[in-house]
Protein backbone atom coordinates (compact mmCIF):
# COMPACT_ATOMS: atom_id res chain seq x y z
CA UNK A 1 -27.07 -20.09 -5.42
CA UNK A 2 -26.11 -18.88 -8.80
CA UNK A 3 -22.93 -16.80 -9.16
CA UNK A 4 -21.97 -15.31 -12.93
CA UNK A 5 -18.59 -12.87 -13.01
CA UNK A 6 -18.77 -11.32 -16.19
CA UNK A 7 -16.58 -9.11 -18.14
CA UNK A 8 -17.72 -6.87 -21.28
CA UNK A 9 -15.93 -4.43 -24.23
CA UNK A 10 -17.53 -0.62 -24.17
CA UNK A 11 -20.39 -0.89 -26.61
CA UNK A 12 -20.16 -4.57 -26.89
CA UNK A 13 -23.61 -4.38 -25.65
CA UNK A 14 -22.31 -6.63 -22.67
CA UNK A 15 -24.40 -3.95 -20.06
CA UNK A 16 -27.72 -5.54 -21.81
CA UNK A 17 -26.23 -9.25 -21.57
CA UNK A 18 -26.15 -8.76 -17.92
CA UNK A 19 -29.39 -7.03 -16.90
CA UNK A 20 -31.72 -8.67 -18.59
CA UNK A 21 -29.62 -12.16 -17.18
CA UNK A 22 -29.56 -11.20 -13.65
CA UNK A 23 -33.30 -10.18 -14.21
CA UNK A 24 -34.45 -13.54 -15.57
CA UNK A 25 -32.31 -15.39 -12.79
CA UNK A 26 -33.22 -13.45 -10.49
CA UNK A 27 -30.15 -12.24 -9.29
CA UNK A 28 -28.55 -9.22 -7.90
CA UNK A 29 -26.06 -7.21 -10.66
CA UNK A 30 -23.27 -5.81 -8.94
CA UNK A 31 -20.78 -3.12 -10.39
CA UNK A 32 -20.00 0.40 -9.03
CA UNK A 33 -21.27 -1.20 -5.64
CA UNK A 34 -17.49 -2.66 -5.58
CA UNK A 35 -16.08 0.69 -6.23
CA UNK A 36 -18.51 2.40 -3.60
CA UNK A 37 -16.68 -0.22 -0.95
CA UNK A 38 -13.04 -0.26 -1.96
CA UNK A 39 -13.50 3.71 -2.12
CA UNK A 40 -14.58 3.95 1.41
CA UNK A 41 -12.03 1.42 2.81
CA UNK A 42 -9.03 3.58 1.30
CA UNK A 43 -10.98 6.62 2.66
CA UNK A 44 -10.84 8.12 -1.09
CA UNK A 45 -13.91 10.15 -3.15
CA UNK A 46 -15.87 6.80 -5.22
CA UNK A 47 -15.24 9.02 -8.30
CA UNK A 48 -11.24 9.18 -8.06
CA UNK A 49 -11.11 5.33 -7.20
CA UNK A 50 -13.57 4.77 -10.41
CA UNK A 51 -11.52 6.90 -12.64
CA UNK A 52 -8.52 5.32 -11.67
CA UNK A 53 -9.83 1.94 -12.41
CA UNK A 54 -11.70 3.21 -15.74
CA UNK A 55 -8.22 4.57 -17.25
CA UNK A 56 -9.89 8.10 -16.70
CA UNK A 57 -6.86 9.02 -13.68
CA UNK A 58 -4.85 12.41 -13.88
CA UNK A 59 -1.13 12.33 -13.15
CA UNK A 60 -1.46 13.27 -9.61
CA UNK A 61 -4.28 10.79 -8.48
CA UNK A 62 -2.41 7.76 -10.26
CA UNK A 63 0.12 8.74 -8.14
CA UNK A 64 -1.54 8.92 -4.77
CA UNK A 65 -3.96 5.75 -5.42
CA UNK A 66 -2.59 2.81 -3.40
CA UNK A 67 -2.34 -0.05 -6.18
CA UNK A 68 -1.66 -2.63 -3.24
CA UNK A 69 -4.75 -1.57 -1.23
CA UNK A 70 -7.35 -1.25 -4.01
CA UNK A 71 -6.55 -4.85 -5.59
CA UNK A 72 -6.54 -6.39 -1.90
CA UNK A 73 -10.07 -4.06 -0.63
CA UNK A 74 -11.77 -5.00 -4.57
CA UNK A 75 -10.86 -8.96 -4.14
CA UNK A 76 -12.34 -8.68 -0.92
CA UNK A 77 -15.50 -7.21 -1.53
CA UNK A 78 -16.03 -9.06 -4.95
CA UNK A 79 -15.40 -12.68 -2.83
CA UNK A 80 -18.17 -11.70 -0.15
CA UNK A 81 -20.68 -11.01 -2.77
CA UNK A 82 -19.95 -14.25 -4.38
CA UNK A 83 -19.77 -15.82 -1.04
CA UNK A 84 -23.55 -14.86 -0.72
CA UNK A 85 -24.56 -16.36 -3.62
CA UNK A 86 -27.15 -15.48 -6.68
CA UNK A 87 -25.48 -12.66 -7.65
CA UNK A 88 -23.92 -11.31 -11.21
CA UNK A 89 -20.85 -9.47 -11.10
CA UNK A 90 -19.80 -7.29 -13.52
CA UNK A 91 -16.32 -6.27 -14.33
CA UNK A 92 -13.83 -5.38 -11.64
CA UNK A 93 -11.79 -8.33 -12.29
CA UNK A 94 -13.78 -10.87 -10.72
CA UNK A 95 -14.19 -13.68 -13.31
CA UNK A 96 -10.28 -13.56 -12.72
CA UNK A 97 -10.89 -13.93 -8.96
CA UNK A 98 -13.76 -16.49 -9.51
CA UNK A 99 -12.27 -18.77 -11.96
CA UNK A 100 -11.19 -21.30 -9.63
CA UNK A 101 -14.43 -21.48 -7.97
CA UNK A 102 -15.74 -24.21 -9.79
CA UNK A 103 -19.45 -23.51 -9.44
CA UNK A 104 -18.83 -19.74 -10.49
CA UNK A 105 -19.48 -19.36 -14.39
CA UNK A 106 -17.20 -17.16 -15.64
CA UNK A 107 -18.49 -14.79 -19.40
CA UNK A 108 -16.83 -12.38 -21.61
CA UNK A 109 -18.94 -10.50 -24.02
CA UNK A 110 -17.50 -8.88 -27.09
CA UNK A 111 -17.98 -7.65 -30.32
CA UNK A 112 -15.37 -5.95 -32.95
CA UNK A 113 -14.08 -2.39 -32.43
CA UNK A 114 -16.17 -1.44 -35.77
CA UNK A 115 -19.35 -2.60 -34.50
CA UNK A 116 -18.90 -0.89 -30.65
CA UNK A 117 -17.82 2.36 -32.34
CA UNK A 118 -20.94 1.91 -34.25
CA UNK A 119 -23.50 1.19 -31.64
CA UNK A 120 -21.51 4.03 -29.14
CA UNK A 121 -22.27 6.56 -31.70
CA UNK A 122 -25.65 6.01 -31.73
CA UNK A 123 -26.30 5.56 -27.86
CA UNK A 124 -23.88 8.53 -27.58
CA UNK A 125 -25.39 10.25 -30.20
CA UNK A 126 -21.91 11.32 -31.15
CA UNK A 127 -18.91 11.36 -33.20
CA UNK A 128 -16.58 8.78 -34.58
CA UNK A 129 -13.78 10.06 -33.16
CA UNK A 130 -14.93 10.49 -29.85
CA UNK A 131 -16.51 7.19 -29.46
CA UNK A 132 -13.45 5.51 -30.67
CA UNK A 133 -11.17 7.26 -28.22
CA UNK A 134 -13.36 6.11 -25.40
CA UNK A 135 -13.43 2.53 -26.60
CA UNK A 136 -10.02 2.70 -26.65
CA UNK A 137 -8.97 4.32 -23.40
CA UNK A 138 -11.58 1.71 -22.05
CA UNK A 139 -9.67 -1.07 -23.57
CA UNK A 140 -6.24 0.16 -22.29
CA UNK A 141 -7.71 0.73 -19.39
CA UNK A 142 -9.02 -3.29 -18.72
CA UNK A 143 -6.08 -4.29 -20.19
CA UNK A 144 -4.06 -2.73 -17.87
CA UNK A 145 -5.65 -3.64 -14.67
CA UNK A 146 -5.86 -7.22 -15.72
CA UNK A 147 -2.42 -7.55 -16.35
CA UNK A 148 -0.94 -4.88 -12.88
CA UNK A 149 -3.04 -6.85 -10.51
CA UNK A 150 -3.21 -10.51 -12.19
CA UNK A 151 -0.55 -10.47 -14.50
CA UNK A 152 -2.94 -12.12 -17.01
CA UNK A 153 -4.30 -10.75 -20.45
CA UNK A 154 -7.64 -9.59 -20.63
CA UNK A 155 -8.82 -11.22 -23.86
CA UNK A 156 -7.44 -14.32 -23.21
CA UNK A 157 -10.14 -16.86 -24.29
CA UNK A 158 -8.99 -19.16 -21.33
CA UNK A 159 -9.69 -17.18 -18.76
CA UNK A 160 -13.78 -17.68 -19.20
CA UNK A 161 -16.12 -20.39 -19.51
CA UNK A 162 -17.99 -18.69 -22.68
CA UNK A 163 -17.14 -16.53 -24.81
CA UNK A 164 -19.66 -14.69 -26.82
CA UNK A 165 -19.60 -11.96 -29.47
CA UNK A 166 -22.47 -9.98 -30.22
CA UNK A 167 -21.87 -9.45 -33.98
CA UNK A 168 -23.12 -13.10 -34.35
CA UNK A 169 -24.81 -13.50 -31.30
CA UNK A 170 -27.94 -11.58 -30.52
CA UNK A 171 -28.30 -10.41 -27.00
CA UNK A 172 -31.46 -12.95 -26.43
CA UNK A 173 -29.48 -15.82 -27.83
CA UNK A 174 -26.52 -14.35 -25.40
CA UNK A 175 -28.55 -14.63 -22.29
CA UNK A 176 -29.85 -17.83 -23.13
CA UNK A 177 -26.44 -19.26 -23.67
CA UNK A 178 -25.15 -18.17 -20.27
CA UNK A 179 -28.68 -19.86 -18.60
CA UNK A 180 -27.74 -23.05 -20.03
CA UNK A 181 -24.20 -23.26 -19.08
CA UNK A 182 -25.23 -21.85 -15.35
CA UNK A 183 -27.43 -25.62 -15.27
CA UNK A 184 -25.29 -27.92 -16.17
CA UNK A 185 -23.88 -30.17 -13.27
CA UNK A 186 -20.21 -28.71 -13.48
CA UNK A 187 -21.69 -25.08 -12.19
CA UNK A 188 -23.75 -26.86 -9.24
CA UNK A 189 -22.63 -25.34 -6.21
CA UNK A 190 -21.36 -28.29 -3.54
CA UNK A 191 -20.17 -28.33 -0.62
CA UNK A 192 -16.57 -28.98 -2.04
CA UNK A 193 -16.94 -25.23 -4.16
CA UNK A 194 -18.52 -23.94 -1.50
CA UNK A 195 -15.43 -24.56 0.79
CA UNK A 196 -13.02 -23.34 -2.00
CA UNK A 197 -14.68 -19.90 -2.15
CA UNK A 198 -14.71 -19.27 1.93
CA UNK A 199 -11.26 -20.32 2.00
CA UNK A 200 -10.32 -17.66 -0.60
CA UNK A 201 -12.62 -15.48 1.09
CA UNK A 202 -11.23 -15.74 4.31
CA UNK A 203 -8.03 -15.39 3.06
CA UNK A 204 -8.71 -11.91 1.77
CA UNK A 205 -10.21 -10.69 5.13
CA UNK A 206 -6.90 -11.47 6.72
CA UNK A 207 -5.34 -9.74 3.88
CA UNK A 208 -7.38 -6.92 4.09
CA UNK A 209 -7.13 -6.84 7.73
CA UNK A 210 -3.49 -6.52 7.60
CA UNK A 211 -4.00 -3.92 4.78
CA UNK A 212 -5.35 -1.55 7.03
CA UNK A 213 -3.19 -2.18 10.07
CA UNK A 214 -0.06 0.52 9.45
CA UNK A 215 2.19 -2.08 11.27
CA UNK A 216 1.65 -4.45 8.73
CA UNK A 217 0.62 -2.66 5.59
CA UNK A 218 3.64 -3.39 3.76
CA UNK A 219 3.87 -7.26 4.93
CA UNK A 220 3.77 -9.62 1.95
CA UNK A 221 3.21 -13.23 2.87
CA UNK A 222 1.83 -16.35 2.09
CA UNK A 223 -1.64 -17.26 4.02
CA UNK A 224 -3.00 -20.86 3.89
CA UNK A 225 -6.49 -21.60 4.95
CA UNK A 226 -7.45 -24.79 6.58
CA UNK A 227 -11.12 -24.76 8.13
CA UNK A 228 -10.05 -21.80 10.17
CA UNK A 229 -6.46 -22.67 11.18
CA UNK A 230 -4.35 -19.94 9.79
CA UNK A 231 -0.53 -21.14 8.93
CA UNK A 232 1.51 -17.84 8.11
CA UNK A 233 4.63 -18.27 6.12
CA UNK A 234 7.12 -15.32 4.65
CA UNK A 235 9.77 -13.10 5.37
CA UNK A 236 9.37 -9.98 7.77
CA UNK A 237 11.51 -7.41 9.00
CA UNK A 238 11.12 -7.30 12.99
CA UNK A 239 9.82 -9.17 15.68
CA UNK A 240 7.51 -6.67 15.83
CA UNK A 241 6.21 -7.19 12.51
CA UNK A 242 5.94 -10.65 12.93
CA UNK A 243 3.75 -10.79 16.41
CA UNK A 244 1.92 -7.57 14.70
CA UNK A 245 0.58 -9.90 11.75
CA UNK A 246 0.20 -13.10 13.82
CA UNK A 247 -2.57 -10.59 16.29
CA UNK A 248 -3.72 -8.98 13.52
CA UNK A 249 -4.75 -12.17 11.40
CA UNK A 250 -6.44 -13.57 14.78
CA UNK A 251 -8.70 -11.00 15.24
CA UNK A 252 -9.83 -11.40 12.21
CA UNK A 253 -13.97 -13.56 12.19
CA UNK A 254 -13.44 -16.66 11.09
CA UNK A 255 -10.14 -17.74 12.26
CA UNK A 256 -9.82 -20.44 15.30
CA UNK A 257 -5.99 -20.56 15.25
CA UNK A 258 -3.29 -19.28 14.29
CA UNK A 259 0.16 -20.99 13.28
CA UNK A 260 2.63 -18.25 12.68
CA UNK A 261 5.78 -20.06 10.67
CA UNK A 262 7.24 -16.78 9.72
CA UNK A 263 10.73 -15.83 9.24
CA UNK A 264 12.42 -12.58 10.43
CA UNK A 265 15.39 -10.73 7.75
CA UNK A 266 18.23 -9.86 9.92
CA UNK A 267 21.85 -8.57 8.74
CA UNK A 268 20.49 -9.90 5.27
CA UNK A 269 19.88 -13.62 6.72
CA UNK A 270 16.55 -15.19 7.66
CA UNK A 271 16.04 -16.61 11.19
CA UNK A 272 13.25 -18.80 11.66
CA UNK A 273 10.22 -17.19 14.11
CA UNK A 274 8.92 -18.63 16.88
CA UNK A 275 5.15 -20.43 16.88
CA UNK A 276 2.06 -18.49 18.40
């Protein structure tokens, strides 16, 4: 089951790259369906979440958009389409979130800022300085997210499997680049990668799960996943806060037990929490 995470520059022509790929693989493109998803879990308008990720934000709704909650509702969503296999995701950060998913091939498309103001113009039919502005507001934009949520660089080479740049490259000689990585053996999917992506997956239900729970919203801990055994470790404030994560993370599907090794912050000390 084919899964490509891709990332592409405004006007880079990466849009193209991924259609006609997903349409020869025969897979399903995914990209404003994340937004459509984290937008309803945060119980915000699609448009203000898209802005916000797109750069395009006003003062006031980068101020009332939940940083926390979108990166923990996107990784979620992005790691269940993946999880269902041939699928191409585009953007969002998810060849970030995919990368150590060994059977996930991971592309950046991009081209130099001459060349995307270039082709923007003429798709845009409009002016140099507009197009311009937008490719940069796009880049800051990318940029930004990457490094907030990831605290990684965007353009960083060694973040993606291939790299390809559509000065040199044509878009047919793109696709067929990506198609050949995507067969060889080290992007099989087995039943080792498979295991790697539902652990990550179920990790971010739980995460999300506690996300949405007000008694444990602002709980930041460490979760490991082991074929459904939970083992929670971390510092919370209460007692309360520590039985409301330990019930909150075994509701969630997927988890057969749950091994709560978190410590409650007393007086400024830590005292070790009892065991579910």
């Amino acid at each position: 089951m084919p899964v490509i995470a891709m990332n592409h520059e405004m006007g880079s022509q990466g849009m193209f790259v991924a259609e006609e790929l997903a349409a020869q693989l025969g897979l399903s493109m995914v990209h404003h369906e994340v937004v459509d998803y984290v937008a309803e879990k945060m119980h915000a308008r699609k448009s203000t979440v898209r802005r916000f990720l797109e750069g395009k934000a006003g003062m006031l709704e980068r101020w009332s958009t939940d940083e926390g909650s979108l990166a923990i509702y996107k990784a979620e969503e992005i790691l269940d389409l993946a999880a269902k296999g041939n699928v191409l995701i585009r953007g969002w950060g998810a060849t970030y979130l995919l990368r150590r998913i060994p059977h996930v091939v991971c592309v950046r498309v991009c081209a130099p800022v001459e060349r995307r103001v270039k082709l923007l113009m003429e798709r845009l039919d409009t002016d140099e300085e507009f197009a311009r502005e937008e490719i940069r507001r796009s880049d800051a934009a990318h940029v930004a997210n990457m490094q907030h949520q990831f605290g990684v660089t965007w353009g960083d080479p060694l973040l993606y499997d291939i790299v390809l740049n559509t000065e040199r490259v044509s878009i047919a000689s793109c696709i067929e680049q990506v198609k050949l990585l995507a067969k060889q053996p080290e992007f099989q999917e087995t039943a080792a990668s498979r295991a790697q992506l539902e652990i990550l997956t179920l990790e971010y239900h739980i995460r999300s799960a506690l996300q949405s729970n007000p008694a444990t919203a602002e709980v930041e801990i460490t979760i490991n996943v082991d074929d459904g055994k939970i083992v929670l470790q971390g510092i919370v404030l209460s007692e309360e806060e520590k039985r409301a994560t330990g019930e909150t993370t075994a509701k969630v599907a997927g988890v057969k037990q749950v091994e709560n090794k978190l410590k409650i912050m007393r007086d400024g000390k830590f005292f070790p929490s009892a065991r579910m």
